[in-house]
Protein backbone atom coordinates (compact mmCIF):
# COMPACT_ATOMS: atom_id res chain seq x y z
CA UNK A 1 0.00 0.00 0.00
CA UNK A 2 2.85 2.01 0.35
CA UNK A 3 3.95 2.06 -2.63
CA UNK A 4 0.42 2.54 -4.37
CA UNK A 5 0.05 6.02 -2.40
CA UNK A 6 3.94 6.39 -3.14
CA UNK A 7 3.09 6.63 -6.78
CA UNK A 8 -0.06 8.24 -6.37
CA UNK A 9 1.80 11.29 -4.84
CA UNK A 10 4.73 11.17 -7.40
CA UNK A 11 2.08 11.81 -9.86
CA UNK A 12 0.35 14.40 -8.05
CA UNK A 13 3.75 16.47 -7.62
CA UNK A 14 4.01 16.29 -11.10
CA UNK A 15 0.75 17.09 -12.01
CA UNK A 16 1.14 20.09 -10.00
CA UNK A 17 4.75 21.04 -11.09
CA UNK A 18 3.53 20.86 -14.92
CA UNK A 19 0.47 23.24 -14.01
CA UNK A 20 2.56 25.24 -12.47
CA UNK A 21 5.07 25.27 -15.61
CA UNK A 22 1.96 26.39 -17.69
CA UNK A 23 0.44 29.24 -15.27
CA UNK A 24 3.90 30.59 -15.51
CA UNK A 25 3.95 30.31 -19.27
CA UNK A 26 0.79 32.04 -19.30
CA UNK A 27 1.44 34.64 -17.26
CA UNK A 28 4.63 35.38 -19.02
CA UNK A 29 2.13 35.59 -22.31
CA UNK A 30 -0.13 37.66 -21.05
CA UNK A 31 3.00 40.54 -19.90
CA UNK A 32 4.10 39.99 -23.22
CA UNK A 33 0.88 40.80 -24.79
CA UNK A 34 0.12 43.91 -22.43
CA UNK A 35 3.18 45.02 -23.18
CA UNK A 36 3.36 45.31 -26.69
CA UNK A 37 -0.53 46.63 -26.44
CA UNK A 38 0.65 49.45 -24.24
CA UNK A 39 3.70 50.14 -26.53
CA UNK A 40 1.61 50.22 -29.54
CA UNK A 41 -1.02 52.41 -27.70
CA UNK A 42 1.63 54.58 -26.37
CA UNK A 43 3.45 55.10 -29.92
CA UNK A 44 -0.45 55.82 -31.76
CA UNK A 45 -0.48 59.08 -28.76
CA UNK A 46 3.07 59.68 -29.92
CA UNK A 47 4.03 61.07 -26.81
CA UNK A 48 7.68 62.37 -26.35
CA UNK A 49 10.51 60.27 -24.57
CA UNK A 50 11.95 61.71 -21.10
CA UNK A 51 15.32 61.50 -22.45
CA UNK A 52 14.23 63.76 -25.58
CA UNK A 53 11.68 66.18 -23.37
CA UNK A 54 15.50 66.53 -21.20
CA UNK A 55 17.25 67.17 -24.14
CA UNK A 56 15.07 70.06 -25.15
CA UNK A 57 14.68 71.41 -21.36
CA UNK A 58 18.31 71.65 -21.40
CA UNK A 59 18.48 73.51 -24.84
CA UNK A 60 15.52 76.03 -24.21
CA UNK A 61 17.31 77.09 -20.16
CA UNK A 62 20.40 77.10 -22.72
CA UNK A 63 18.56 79.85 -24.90
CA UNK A 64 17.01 81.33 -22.07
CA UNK A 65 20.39 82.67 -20.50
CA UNK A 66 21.84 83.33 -23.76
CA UNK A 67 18.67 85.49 -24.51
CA UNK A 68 19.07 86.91 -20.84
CA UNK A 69 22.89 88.28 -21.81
CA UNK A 70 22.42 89.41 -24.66
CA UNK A 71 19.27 91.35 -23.64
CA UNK A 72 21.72 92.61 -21.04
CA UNK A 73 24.46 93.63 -23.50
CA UNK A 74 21.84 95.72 -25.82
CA UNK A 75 20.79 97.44 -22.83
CA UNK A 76 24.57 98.52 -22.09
CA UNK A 77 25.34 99.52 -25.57
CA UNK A 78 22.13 101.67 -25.52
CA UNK A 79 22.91 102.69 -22.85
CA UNK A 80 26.51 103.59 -23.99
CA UNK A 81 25.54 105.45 -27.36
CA UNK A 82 22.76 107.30 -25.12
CA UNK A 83 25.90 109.07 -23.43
CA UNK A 84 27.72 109.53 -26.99
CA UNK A 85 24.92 111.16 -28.68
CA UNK A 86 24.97 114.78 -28.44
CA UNK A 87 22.25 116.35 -26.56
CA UNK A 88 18.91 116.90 -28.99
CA UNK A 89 19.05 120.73 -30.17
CA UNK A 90 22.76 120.59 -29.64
CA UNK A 91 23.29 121.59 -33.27
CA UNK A 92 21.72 125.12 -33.12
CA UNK A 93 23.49 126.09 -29.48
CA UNK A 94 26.33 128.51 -28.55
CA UNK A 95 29.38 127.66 -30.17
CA UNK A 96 27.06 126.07 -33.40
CA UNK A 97 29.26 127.03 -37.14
CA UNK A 98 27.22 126.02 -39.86
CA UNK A 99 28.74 124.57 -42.72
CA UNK A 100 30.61 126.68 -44.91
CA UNK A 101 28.13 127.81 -47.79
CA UNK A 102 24.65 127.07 -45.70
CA UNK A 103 23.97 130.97 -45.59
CA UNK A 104 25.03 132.45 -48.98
CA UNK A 105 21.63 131.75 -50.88
């Protein structure tokens, strides 16, 4: 008898062993499924990759501070011909010579 029950076991533990072989087959299936679903679904919304969306972040705070000293640098050379320019109605103050030949008409 004890080897009838012996036996009966053995092929319990396999039967067991194989289902569990094929729920883990299955379950690999179905991730593999979902997954390619969800990457398919996810390429139709064409959504943009974290490594590209970082790439352009970086290039646009790039621009930004380029944009920022340069603004900066237009304000100083204004700034800098403002004092250079002579004063508006300069031309007809003391100390004004017209060009030679402006008055003999």
């Amino acid at each position: 008898m004890t080897q009838t029950s012996s036996r009966i076991l053995d092929e319990f533990a396999k039967l067991v062993t194989d289902a569990a072989s094929v729920a883990q087959g299955v379950r690999r299936e179905a991730e593999t499924a979902f997954r390619t679903q969800v990457e398919r679904w996810l390429a139709d919304m064409d959504l943009v990759k974290r490594e590209d969306f970082d790439v352009v972040r970086e290039l646009a705070s790039k621009a930004r501070a380029e944009t920022e000293r340069l603004e900066a640098r237009v304000a100083a050379l204004e700034a800098r011909l403002a004092g250079l320019a002579p004063p508006t109605g300069a031309a007809s103050g003391p100390g004004y010579a017209p060009p030679e030949g402006a008055n003999d008409a």
